[in-house]
N, C-alpha and C. Protein backbone atom coordinates (compact mmCIF):
# COMPACT_ATOMS: atom_id res chain seq x y z
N UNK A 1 69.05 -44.01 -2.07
CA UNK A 1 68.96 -43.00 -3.05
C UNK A 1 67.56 -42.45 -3.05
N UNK A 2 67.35 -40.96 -2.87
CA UNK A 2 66.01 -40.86 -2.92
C UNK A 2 66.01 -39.63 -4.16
N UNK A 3 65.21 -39.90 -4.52
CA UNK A 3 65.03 -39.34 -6.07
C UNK A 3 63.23 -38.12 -5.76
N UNK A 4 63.72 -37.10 -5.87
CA UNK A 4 62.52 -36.02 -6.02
C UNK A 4 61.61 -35.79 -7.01
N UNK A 5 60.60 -36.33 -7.52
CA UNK A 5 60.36 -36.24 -8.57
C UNK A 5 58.52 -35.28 -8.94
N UNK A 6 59.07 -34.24 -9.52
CA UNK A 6 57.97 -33.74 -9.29
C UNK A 6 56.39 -34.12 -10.45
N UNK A 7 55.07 -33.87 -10.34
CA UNK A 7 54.58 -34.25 -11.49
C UNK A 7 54.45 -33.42 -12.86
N UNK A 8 54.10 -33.75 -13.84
CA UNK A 8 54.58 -33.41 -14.95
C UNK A 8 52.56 -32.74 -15.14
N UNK A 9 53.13 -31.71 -16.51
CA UNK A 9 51.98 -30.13 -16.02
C UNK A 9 50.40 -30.88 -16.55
N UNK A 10 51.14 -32.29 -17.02
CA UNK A 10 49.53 -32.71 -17.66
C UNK A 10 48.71 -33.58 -16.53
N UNK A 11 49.60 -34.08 -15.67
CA UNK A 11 48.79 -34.93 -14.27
C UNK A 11 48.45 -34.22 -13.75
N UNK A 12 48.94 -32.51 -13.17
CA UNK A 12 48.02 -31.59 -12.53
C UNK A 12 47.00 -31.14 -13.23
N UNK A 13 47.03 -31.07 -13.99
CA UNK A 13 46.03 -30.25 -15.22
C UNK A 13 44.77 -31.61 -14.88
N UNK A 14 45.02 -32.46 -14.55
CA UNK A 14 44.18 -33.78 -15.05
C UNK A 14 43.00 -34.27 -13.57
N UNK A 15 44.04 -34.11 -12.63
CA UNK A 15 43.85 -33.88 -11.19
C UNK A 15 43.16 -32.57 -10.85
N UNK A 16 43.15 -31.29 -11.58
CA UNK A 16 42.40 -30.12 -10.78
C UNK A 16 41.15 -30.15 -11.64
N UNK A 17 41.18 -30.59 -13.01
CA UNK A 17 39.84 -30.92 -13.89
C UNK A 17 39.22 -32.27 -13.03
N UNK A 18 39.52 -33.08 -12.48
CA UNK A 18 38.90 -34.20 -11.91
C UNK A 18 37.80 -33.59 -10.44
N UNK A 19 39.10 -32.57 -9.74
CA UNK A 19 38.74 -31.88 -8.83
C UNK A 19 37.42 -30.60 -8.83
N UNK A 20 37.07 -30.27 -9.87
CA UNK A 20 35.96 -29.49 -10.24
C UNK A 20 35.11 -30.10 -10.83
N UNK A 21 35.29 -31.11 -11.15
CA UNK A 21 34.47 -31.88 -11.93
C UNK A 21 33.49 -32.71 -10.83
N UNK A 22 33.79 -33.12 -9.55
CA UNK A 22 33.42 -33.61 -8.38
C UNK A 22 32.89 -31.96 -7.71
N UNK A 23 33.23 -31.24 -7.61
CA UNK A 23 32.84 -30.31 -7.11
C UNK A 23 31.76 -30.04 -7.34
N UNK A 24 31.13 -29.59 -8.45
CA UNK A 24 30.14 -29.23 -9.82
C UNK A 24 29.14 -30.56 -9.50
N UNK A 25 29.70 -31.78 -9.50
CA UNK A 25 28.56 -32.59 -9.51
C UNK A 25 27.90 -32.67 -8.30
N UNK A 26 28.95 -32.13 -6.71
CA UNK A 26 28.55 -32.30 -5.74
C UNK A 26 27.16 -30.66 -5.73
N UNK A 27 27.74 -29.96 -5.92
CA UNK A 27 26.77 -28.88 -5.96
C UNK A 27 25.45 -29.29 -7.04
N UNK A 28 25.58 -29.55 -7.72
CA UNK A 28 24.43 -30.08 -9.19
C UNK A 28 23.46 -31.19 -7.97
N UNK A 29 24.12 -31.81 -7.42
CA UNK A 29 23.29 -33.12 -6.90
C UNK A 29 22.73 -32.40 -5.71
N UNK A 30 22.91 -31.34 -4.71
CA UNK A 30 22.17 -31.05 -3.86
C UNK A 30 21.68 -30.08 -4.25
N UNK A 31 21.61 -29.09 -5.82
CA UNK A 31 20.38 -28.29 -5.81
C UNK A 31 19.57 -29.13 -6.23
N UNK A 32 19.51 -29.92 -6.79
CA UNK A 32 18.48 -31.30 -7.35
C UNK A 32 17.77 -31.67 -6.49
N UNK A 33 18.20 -31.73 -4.82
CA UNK A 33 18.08 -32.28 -3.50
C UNK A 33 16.95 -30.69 -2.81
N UNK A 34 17.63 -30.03 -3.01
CA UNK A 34 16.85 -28.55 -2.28
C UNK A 34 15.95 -28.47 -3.24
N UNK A 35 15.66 -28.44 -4.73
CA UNK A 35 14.28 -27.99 -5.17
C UNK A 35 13.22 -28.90 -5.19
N UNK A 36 12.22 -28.25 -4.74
CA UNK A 36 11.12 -29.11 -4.19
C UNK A 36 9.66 -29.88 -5.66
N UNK A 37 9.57 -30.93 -4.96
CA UNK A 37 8.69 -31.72 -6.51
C UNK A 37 7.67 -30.69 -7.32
N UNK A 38 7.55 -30.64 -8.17
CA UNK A 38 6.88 -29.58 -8.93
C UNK A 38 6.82 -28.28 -8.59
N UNK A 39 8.01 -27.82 -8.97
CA UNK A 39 8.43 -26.26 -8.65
C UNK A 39 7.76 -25.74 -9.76
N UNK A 40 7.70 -25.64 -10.41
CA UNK A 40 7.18 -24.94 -11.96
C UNK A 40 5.80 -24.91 -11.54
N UNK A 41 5.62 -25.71 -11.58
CA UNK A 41 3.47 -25.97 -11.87
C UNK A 41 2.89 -25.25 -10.64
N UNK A 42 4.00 -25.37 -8.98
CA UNK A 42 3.04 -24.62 -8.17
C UNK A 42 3.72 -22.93 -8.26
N UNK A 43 4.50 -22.49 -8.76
CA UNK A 43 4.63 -21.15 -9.13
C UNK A 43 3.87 -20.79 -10.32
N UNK A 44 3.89 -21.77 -11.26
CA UNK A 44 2.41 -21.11 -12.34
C UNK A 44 1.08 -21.36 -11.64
N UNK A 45 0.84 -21.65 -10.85
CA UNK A 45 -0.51 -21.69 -10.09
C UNK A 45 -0.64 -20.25 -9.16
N UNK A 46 0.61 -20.26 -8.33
CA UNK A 46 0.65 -19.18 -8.16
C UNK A 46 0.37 -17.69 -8.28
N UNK A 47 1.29 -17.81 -9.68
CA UNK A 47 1.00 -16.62 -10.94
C UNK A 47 -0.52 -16.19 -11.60
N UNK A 48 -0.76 -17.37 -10.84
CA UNK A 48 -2.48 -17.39 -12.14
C UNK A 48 -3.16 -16.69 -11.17
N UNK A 49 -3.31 -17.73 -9.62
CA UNK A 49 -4.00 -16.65 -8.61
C UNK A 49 -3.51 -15.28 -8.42
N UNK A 50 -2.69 -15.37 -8.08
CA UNK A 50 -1.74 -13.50 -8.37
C UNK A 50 -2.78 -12.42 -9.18
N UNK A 51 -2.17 -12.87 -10.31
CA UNK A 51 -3.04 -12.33 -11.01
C UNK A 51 -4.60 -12.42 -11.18
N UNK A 52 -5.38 -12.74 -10.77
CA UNK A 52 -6.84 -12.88 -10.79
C UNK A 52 -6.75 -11.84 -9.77
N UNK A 53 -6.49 -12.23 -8.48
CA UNK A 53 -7.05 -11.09 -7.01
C UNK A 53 -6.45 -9.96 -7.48
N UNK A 54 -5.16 -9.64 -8.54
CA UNK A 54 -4.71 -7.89 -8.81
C UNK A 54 -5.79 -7.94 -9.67
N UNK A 55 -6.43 -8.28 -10.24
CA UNK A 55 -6.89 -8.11 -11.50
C UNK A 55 -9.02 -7.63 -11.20
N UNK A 56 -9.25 -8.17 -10.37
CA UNK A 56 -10.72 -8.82 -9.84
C UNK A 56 -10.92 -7.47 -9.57
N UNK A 57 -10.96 -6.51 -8.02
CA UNK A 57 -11.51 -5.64 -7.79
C UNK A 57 -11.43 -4.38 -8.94
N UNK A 58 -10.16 -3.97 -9.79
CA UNK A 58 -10.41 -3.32 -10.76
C UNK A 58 -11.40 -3.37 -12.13
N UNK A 59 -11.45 -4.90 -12.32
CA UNK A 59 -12.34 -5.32 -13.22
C UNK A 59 -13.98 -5.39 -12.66
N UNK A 60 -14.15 -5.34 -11.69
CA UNK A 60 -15.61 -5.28 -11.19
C UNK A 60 -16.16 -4.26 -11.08
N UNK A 61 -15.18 -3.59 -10.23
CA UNK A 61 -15.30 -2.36 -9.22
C UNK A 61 -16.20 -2.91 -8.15
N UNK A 62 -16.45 -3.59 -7.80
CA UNK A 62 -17.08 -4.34 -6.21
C UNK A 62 -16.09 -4.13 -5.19
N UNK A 63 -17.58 -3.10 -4.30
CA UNK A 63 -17.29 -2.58 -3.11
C UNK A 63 -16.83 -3.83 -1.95
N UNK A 64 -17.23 -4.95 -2.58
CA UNK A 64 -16.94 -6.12 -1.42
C UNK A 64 -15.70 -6.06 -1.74
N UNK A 65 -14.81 -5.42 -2.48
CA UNK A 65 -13.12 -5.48 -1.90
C UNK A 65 -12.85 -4.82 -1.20
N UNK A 66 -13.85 -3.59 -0.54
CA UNK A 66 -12.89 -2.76 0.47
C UNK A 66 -13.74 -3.08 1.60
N UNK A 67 -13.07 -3.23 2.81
CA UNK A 67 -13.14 -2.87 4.10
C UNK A 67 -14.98 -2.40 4.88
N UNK A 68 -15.97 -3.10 5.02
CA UNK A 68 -16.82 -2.19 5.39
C UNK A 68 -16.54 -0.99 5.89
N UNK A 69 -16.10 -0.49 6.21
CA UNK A 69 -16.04 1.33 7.14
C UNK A 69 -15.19 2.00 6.32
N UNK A 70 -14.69 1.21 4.87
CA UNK A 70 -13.95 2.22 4.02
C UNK A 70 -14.75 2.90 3.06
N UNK A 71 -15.89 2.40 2.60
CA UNK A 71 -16.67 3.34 1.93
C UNK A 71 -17.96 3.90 2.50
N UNK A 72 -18.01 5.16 2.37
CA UNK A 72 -19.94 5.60 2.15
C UNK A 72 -20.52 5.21 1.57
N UNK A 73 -22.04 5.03 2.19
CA UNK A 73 -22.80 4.10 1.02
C UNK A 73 -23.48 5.24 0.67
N UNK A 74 -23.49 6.44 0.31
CA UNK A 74 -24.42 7.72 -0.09
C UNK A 74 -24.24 8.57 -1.31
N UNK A 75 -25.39 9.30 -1.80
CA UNK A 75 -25.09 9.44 -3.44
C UNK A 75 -23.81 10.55 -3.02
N UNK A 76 -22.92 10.77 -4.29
CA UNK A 76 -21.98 12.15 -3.73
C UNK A 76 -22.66 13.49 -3.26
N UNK A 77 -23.31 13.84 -3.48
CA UNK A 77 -23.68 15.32 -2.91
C UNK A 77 -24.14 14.74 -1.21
N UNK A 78 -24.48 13.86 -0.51
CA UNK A 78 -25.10 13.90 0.09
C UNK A 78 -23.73 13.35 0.97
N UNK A 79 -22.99 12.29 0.36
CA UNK A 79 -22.02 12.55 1.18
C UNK A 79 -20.44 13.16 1.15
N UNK A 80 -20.75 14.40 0.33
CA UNK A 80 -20.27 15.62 0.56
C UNK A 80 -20.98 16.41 1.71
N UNK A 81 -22.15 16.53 1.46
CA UNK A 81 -21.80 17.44 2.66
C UNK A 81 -21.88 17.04 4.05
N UNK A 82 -21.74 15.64 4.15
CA UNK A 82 -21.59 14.72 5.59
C UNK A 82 -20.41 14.69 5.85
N UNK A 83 -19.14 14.47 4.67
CA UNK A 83 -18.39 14.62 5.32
C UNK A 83 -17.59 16.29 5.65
N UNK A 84 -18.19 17.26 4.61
CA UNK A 84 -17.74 18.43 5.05
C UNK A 84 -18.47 18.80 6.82
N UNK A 85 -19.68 18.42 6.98
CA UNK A 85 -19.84 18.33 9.08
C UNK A 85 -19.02 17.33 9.77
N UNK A 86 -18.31 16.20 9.28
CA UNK A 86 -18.01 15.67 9.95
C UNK A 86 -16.66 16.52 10.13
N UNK A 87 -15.58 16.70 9.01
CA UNK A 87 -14.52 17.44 9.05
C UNK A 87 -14.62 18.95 10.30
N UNK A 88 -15.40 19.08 9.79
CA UNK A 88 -15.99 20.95 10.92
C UNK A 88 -16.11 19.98 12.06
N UNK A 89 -16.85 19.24 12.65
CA UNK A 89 -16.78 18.57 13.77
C UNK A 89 -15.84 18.20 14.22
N UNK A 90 -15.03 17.52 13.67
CA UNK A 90 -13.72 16.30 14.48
C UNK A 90 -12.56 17.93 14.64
N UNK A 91 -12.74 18.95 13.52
CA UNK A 91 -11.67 20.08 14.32
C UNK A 91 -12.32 20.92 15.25
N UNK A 92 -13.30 21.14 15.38
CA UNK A 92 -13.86 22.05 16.66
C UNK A 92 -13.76 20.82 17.84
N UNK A 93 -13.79 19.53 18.00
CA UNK A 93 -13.82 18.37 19.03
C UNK A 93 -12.36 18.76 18.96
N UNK A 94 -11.28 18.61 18.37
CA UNK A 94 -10.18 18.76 18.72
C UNK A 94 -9.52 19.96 19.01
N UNK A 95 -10.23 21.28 19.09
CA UNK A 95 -10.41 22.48 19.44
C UNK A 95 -9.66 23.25 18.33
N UNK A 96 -9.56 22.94 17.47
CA UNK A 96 -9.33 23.54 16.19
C UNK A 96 -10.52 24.67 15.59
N UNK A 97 -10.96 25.93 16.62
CA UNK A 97 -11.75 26.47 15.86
C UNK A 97 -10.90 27.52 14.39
N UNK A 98 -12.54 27.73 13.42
CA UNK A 98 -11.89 28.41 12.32
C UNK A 98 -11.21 27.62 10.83
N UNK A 99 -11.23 26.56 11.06
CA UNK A 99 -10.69 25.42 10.34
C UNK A 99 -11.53 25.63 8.78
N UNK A 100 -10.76 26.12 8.01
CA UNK A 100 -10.83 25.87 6.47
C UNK A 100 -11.34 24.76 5.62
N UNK A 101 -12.30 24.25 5.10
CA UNK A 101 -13.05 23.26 5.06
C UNK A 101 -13.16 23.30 3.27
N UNK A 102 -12.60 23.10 2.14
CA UNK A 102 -13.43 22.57 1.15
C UNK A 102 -13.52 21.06 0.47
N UNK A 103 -15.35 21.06 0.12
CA UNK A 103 -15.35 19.55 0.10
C UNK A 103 -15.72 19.75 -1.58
N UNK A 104 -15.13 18.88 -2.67
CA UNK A 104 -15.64 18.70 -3.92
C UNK A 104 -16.18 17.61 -4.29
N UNK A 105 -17.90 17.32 -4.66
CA UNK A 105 -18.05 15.75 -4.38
C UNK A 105 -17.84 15.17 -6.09
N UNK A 106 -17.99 14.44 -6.77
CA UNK A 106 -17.65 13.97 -8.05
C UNK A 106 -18.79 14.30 -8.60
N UNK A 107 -18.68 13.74 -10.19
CA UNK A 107 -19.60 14.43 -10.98
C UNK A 107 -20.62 12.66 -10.54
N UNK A 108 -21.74 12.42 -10.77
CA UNK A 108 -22.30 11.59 -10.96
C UNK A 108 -21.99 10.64 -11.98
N UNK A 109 -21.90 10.74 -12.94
CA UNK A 109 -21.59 10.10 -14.40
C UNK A 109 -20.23 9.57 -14.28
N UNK A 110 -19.25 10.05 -13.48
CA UNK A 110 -17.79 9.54 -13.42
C UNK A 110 -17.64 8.17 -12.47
N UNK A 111 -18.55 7.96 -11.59
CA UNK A 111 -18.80 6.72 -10.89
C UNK A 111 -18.58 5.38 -11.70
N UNK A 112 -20.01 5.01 -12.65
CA UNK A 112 -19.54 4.00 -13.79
C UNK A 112 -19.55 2.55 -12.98
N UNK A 113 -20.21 2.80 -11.19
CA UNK A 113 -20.18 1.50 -10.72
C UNK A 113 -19.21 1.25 -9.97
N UNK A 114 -18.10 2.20 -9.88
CA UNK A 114 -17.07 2.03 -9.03
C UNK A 114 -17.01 3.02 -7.98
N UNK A 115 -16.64 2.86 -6.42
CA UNK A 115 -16.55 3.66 -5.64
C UNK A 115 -15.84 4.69 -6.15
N UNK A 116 -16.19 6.00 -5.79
CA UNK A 116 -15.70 7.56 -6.39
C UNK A 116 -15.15 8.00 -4.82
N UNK A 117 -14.21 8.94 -5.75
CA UNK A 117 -13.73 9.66 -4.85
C UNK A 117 -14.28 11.49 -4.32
N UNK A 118 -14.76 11.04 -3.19
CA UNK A 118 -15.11 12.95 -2.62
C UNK A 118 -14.01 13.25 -1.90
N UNK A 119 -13.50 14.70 -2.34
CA UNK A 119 -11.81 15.16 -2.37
C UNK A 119 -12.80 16.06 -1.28
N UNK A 120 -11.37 16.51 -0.39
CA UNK A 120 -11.50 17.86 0.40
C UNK A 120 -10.29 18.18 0.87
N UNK A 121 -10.44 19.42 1.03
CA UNK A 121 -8.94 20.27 1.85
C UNK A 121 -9.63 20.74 3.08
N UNK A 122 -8.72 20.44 4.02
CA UNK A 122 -8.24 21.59 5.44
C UNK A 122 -7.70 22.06 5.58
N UNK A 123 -7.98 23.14 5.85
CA UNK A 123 -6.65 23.97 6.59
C UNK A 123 -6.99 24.56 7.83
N UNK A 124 -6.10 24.49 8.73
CA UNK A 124 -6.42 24.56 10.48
C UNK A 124 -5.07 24.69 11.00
N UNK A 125 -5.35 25.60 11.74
CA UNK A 125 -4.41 26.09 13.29
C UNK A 125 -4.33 26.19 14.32
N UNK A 126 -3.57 25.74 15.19
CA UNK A 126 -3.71 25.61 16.22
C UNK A 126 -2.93 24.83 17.68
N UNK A 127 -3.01 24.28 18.39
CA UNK A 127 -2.09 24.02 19.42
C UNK A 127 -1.52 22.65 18.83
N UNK A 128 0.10 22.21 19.11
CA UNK A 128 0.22 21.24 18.17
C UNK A 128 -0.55 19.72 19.07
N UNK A 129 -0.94 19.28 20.42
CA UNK A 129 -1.73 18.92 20.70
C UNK A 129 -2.93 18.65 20.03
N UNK A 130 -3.46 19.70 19.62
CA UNK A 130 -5.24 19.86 19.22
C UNK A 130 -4.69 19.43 17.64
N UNK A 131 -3.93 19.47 16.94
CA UNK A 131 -3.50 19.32 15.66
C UNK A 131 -3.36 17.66 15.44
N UNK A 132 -2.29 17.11 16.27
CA UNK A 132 -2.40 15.63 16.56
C UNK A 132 -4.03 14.95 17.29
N UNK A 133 -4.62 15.71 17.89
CA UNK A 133 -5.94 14.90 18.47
C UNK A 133 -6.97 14.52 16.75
N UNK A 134 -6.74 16.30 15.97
CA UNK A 134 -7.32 15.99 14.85
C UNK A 134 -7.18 15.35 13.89
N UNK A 135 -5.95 14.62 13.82
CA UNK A 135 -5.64 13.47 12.82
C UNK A 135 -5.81 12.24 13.81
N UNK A 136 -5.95 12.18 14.79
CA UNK A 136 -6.32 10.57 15.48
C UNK A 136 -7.96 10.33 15.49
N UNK A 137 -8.55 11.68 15.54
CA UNK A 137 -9.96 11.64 14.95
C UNK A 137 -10.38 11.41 13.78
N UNK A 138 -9.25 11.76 12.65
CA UNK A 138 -9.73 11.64 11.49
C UNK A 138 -9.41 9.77 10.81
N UNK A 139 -8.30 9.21 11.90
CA UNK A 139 -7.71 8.13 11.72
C UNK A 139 -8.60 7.02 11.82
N UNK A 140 -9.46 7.15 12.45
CA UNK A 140 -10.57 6.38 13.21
C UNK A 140 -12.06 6.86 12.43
N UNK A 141 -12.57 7.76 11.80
CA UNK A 141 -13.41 7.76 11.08
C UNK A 141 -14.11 6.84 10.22
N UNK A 142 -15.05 6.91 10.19
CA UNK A 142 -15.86 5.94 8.92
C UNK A 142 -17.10 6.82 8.44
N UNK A 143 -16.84 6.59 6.69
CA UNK A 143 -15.82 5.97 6.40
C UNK A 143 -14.36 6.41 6.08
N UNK A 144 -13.99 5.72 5.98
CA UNK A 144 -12.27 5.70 6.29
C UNK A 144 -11.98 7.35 5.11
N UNK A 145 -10.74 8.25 6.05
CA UNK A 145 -10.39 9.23 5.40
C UNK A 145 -9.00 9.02 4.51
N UNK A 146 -8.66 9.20 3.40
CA UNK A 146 -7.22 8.53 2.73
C UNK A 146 -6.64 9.85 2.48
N UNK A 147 -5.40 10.22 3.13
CA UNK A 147 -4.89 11.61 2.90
C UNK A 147 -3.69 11.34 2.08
N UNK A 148 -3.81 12.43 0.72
CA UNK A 148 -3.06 12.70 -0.23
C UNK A 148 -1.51 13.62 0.16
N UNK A 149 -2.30 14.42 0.46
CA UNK A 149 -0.90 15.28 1.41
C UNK A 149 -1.31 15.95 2.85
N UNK A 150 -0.39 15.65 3.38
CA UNK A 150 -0.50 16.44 4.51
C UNK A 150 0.80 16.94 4.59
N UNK A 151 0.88 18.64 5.23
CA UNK A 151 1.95 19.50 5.68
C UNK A 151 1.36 20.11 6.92
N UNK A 152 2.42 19.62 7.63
CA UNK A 152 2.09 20.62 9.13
C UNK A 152 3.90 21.69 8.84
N UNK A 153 3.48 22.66 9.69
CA UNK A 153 4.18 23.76 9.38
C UNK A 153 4.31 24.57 10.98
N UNK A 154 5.32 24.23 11.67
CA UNK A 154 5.19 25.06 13.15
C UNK A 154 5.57 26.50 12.88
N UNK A 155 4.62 27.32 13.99
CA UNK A 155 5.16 28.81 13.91
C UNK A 155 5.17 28.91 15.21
N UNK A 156 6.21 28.37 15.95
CA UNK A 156 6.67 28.65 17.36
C UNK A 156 5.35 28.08 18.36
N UNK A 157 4.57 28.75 18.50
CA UNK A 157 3.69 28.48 19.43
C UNK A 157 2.68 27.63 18.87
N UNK A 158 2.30 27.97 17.26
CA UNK A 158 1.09 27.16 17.01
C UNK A 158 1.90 26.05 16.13
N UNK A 159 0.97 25.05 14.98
CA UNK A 159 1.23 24.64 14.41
C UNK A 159 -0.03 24.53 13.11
N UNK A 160 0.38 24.80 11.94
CA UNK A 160 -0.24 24.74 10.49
C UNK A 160 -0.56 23.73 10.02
N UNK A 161 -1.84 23.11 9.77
CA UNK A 161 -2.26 21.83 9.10
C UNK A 161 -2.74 22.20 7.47
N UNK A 162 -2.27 21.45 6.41
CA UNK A 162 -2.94 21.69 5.59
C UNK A 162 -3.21 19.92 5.42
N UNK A 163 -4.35 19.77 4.68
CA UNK A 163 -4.73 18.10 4.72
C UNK A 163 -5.92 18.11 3.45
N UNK A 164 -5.42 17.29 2.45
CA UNK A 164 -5.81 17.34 1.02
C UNK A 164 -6.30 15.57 1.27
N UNK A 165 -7.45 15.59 0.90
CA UNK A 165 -7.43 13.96 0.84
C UNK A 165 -9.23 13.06 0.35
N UNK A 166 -9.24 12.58 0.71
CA UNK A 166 -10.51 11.82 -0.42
C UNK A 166 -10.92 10.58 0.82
N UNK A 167 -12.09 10.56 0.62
CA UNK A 167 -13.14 9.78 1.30
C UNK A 167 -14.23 8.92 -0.25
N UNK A 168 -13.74 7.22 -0.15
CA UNK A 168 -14.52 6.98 -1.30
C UNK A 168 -15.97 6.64 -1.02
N UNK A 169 -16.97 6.54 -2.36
CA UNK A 169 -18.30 6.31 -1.63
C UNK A 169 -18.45 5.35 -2.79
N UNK A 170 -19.51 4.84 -2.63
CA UNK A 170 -20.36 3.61 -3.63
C UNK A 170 -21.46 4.00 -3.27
N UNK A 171 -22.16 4.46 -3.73
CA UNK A 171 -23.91 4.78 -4.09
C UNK A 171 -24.65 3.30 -3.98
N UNK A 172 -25.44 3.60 -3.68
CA UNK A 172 -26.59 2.23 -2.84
C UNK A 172 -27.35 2.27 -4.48
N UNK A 173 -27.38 0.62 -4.67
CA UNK A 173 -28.66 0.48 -5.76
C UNK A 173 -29.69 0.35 -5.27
């Protein structure tokens, strides 16, 4: 006699809660296993340095955060108009004659100890060759040139540079 007997809805119920219940502990016991001894304390250590190095060069304004060849060491007027020859230079070297040049250097008083920014625009035309030589000249400059916008603009044969951008300086004590 064989008798079919199926189980009744509270032994499954009892069996799939047993079954997640092992599951859950198996997952619980190897993230316990993957996180490493003092997770907390070396991410708040972390956080602390984090924050000091974002925090340091704005709070100083010390030029020893940038790059030697990223700043001028010269008062603004003086290196305004170094870099307005250098600009006239690197586009006549890249055969850019005619090249549109204004340089605005900062007020003195706006410095405050922190490298300033001397702004200038170009505008230049010319072969798109001589256009690319003049941004690989300007790429390589010191100190370093940081461009805000640039639009090149082709008109068939030539190509249109306009180039808006800032060169910072720190004045020598």
């Amino acid at each position: 006699m064989s008798r079919s007997s199926t189980p009744d809805v509270k032994t499954v119920c009892v069996a799939v809660l047993a079954g997640l219940a092992a599951v859950w502990a198996g997952f619980s016991g190897l993230s316990l296993l993957a996180t490493p001894a003092h997770l907390k304390a070396r991410l708040g250590a972390i956080e602390t340095t984090a924050g000091r190095i974002d925090a340091a060069p704005r709070e100083s304004g010390d030029p020893s955060a940038y790059a030697p060849h990223a700043l001028c060491r010269a008062s603004p007027q003086e290196a305004a108009d170094a870099l307005k020859t250098a600009l006239a230079g690197s586009a006549a070297t890249a055969g850019l004659a005619g090249a549109k040049i204004a340089v605005t250097p900062p007020d003195s008083a706006e410095a405050g100890g922190r490298p300033t920014p001397v702004l200038f625009e170009l505008d230049a035309a010319g072969r798109y060759d001589s256009v690319l030589a003049l941004l690989r000249l300007l790429d390589q400059a010191e100190p370093e040139v940081f461009a805000d916008t640039l639009d090149l603009k082709s008109q068939t044969s030539t190509v249109s540079l306009k180039l808006t951008g800032r060169v910072l300086c720190q004045a020598s004590a």
